[in-house]
PDB file of N, CA and C in Angstrom:
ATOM      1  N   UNK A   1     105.920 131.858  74.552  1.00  0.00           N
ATOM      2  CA  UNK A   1     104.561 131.544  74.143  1.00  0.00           C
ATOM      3  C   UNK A   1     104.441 131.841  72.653  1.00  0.00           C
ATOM      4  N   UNK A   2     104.145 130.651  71.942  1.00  0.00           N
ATOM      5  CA  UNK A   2     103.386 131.231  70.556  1.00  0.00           C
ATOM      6  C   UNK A   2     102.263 131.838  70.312  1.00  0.00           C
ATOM      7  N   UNK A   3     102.582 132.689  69.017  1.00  0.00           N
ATOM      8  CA  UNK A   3     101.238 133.669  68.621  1.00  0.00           C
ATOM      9  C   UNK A   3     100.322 132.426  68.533  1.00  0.00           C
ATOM     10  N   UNK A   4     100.328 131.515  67.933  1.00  0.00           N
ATOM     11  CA  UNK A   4      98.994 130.283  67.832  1.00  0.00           C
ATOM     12  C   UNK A   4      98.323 130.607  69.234  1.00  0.00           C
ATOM     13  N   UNK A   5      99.382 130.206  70.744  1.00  0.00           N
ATOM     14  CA  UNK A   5      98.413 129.976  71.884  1.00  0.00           C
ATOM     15  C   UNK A   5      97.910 131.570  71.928  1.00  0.00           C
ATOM     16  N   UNK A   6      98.598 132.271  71.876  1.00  0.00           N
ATOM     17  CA  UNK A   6      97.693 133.738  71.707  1.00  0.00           C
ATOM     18  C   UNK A   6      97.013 133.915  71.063  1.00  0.00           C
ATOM     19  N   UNK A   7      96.887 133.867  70.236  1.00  0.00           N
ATOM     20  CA  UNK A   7      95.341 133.967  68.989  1.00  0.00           C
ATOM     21  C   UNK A   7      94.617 133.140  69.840  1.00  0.00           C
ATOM     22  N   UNK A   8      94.599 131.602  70.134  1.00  0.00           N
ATOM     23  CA  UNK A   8      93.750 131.057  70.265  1.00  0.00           C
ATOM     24  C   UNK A   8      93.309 131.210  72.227  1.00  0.00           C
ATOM     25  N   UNK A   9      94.087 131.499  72.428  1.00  0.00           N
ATOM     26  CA  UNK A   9      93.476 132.505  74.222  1.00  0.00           C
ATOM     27  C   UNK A   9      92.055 133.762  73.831  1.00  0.00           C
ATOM     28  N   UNK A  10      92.881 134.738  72.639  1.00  0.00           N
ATOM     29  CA  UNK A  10      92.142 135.271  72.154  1.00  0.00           C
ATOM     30  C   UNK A  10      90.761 134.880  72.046  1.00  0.00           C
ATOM     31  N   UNK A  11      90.631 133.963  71.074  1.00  0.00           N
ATOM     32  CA  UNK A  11      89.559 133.593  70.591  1.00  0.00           C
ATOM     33  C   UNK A  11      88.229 132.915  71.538  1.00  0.00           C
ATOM     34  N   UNK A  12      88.853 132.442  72.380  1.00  0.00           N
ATOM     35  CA  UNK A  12      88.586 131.387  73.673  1.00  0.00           C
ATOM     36  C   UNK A  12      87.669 132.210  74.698  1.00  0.00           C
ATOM     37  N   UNK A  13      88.560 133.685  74.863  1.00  0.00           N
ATOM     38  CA  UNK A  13      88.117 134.481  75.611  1.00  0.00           C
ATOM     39  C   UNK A  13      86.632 135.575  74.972  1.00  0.00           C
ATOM     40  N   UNK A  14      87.151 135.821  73.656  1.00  0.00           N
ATOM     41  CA  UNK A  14      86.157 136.767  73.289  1.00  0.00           C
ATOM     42  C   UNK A  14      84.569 135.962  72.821  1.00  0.00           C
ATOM     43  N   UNK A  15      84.796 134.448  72.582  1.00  0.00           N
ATOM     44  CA  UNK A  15      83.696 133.343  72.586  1.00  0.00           C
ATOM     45  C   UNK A  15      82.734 133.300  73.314  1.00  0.00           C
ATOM     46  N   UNK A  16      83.345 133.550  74.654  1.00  0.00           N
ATOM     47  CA  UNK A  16      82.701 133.078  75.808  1.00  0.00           C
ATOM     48  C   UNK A  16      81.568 133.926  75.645  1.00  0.00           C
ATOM     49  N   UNK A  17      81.857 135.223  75.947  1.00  0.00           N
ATOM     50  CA  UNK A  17      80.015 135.948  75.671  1.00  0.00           C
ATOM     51  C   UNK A  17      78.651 135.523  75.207  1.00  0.00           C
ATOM     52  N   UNK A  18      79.283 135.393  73.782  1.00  0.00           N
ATOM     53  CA  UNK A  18      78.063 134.829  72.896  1.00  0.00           C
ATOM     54  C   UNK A  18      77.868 133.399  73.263  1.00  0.00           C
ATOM     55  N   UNK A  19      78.423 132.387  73.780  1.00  0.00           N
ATOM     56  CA  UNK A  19      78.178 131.179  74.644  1.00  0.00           C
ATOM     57  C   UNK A  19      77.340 131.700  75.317  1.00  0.00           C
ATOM     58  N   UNK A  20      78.052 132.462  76.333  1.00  0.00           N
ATOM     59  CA  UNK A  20      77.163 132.545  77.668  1.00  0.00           C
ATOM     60  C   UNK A  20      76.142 132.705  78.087  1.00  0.00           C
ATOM     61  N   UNK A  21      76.073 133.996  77.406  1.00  0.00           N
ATOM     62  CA  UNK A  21      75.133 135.117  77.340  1.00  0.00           C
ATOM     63  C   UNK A  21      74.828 136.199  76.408  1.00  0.00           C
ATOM     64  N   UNK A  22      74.046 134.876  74.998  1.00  0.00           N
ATOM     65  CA  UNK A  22      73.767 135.543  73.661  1.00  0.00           C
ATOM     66  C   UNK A  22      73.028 136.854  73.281  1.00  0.00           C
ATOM     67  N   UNK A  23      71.419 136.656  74.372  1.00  0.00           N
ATOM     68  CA  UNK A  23      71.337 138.816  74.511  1.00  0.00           C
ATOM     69  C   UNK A  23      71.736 139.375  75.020  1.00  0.00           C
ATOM     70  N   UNK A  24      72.295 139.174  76.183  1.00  0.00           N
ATOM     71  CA  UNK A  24      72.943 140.097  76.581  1.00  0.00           C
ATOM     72  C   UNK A  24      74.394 140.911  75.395  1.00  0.00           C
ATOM     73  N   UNK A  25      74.808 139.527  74.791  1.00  0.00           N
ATOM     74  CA  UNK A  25      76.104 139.639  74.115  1.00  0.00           C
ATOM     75  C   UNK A  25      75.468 140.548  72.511  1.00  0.00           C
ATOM     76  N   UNK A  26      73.754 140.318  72.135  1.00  0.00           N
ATOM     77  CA  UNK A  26      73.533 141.671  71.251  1.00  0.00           C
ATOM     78  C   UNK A  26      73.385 142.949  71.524  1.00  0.00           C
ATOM     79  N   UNK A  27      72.727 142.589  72.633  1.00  0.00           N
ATOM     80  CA  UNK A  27      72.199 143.730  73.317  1.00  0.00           C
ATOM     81  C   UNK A  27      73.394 144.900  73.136  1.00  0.00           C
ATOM     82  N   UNK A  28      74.209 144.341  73.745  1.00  0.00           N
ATOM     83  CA  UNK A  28      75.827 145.327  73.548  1.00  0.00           C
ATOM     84  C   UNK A  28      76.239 145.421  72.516  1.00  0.00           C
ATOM     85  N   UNK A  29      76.170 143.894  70.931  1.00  0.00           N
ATOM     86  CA  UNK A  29      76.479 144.616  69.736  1.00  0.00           C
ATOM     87  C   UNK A  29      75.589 145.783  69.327  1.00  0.00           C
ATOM     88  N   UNK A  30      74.473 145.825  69.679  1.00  0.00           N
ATOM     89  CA  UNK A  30      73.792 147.011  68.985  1.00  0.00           C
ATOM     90  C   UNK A  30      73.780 148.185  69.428  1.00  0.00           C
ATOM     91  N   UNK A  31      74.271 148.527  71.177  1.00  0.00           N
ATOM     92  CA  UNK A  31      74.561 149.229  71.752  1.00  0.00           C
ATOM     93  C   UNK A  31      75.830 149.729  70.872  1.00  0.00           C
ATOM     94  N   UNK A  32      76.991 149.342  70.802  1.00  0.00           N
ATOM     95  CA  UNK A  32      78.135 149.548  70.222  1.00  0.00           C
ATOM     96  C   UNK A  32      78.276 150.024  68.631  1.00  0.00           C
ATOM     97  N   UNK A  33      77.248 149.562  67.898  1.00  0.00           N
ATOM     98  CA  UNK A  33      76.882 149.535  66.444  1.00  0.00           C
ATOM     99  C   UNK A  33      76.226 151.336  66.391  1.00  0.00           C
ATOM    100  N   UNK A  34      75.290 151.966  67.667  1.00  0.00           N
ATOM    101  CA  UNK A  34      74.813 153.142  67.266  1.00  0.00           C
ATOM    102  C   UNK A  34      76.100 154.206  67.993  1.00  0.00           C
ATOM    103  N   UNK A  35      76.929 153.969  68.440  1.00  0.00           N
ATOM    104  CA  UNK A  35      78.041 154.816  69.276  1.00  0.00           C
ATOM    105  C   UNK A  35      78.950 155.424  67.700  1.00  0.00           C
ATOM    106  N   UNK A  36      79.290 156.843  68.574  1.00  0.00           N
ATOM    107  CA  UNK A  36      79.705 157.645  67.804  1.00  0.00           C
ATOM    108  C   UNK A  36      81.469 157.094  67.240  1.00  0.00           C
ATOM    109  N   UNK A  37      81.971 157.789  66.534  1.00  0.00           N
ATOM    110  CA  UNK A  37      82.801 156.897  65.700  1.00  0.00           C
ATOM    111  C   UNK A  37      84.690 156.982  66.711  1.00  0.00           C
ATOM    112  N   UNK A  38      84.136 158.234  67.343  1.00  0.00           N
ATOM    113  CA  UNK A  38      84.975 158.849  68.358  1.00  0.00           C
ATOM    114  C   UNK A  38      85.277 157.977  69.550  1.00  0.00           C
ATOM    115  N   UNK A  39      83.785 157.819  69.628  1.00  0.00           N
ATOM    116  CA  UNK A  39      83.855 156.760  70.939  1.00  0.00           C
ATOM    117  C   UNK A  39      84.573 155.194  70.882  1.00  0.00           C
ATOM    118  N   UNK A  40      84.209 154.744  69.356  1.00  0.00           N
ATOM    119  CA  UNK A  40      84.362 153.446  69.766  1.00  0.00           C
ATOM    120  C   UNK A  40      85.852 153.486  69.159  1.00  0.00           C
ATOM    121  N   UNK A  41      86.993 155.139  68.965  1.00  0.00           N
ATOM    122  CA  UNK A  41      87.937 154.535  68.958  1.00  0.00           C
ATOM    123  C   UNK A  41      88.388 154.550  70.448  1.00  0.00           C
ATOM    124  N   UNK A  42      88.117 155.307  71.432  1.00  0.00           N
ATOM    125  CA  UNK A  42      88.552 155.348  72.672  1.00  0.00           C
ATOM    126  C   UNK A  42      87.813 154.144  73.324  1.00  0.00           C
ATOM    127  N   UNK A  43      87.268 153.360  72.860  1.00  0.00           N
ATOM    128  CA  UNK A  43      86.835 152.251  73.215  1.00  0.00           C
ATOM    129  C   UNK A  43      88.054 151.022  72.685  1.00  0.00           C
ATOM    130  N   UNK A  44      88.406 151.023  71.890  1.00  0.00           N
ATOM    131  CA  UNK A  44      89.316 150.692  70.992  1.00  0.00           C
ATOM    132  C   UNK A  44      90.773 150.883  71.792  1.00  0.00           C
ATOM    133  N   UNK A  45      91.174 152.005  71.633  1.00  0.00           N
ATOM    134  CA  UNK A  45      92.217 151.989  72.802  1.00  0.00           C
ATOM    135  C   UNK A  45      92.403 151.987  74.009  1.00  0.00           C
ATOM    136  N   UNK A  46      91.392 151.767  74.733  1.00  0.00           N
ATOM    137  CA  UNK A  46      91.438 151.104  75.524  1.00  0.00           C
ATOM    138  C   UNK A  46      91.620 149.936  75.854  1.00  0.00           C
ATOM    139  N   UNK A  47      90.755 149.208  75.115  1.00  0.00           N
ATOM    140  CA  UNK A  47      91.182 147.852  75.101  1.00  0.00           C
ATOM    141  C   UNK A  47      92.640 147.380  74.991  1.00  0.00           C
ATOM    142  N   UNK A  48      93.278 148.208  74.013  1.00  0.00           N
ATOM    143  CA  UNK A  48      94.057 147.763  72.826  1.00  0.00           C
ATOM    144  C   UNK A  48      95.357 148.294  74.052  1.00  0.00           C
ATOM    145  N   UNK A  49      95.396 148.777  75.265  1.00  0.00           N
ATOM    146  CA  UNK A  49      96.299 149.551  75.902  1.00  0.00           C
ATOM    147  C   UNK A  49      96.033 148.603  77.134  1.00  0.00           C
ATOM    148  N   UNK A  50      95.292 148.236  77.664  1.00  0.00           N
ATOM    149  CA  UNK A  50      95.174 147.056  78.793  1.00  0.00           C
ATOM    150  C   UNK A  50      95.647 145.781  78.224  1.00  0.00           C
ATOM    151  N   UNK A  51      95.117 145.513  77.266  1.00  0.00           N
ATOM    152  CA  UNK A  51      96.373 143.794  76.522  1.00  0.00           C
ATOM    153  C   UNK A  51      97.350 144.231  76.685  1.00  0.00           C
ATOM    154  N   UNK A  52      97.932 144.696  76.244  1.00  0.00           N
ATOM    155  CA  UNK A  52      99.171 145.355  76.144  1.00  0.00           C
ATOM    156  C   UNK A  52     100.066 145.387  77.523  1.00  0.00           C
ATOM    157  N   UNK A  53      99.272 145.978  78.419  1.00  0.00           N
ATOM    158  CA  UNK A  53      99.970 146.419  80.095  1.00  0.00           C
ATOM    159  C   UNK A  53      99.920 144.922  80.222  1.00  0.00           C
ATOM    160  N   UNK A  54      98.793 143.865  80.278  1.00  0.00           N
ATOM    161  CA  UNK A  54      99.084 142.593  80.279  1.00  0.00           C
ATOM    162  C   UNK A  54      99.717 141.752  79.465  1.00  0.00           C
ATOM    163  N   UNK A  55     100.017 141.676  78.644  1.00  0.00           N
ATOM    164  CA  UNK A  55     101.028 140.798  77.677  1.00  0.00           C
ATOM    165  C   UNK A  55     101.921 140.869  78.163  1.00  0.00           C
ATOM    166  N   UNK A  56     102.832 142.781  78.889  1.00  0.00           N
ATOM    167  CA  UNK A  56     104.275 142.716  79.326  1.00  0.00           C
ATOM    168  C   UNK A  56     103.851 142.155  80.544  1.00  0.00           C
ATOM    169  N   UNK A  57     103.397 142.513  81.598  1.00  0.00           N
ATOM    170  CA  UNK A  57     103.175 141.913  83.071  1.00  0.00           C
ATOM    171  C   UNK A  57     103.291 140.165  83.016  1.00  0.00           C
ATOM    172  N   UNK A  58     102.833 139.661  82.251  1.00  0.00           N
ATOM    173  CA  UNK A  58     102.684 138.334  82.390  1.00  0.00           C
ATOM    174  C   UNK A  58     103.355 137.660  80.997  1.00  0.00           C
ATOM    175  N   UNK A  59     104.420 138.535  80.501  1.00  0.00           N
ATOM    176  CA  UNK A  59     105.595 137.895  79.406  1.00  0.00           C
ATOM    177  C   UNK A  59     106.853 137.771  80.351  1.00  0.00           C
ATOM    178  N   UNK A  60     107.017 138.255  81.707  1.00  0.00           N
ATOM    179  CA  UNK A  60     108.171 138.129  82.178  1.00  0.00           C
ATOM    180  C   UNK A  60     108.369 136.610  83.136  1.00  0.00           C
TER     181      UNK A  60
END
């Protein structure tokens, strides 16, 4: 798989929100915007540690 179709899975996926469901999709930027700086890195790795478990699971 190329990084292109990955970026653009990426992009495809994180879109959809603000499509979908635009207050809801502020509602949570502003939720996220007052969170402590701590939090949104463990927010952060989290994320950043589930792609990851999925990229290898579904690169084989």
């Amino acid at each position: 798989m190329s990084w292109m179709w990955l970026i653009g899975g990426v992009m495809l996926i994180e879109g959809l929100g603000p499509l979908l469901f635009p207050r809801q999709w502020q509602a949570m930027m502003r939720e996220l915007a007052g969170q402590d700086t701590a939090v949104l890195r463990r927010i952060g790795g989290a994320l950043v540690t589930a792609g990851a478990v999925l990229l290898y699971i579904f690169s084989a």
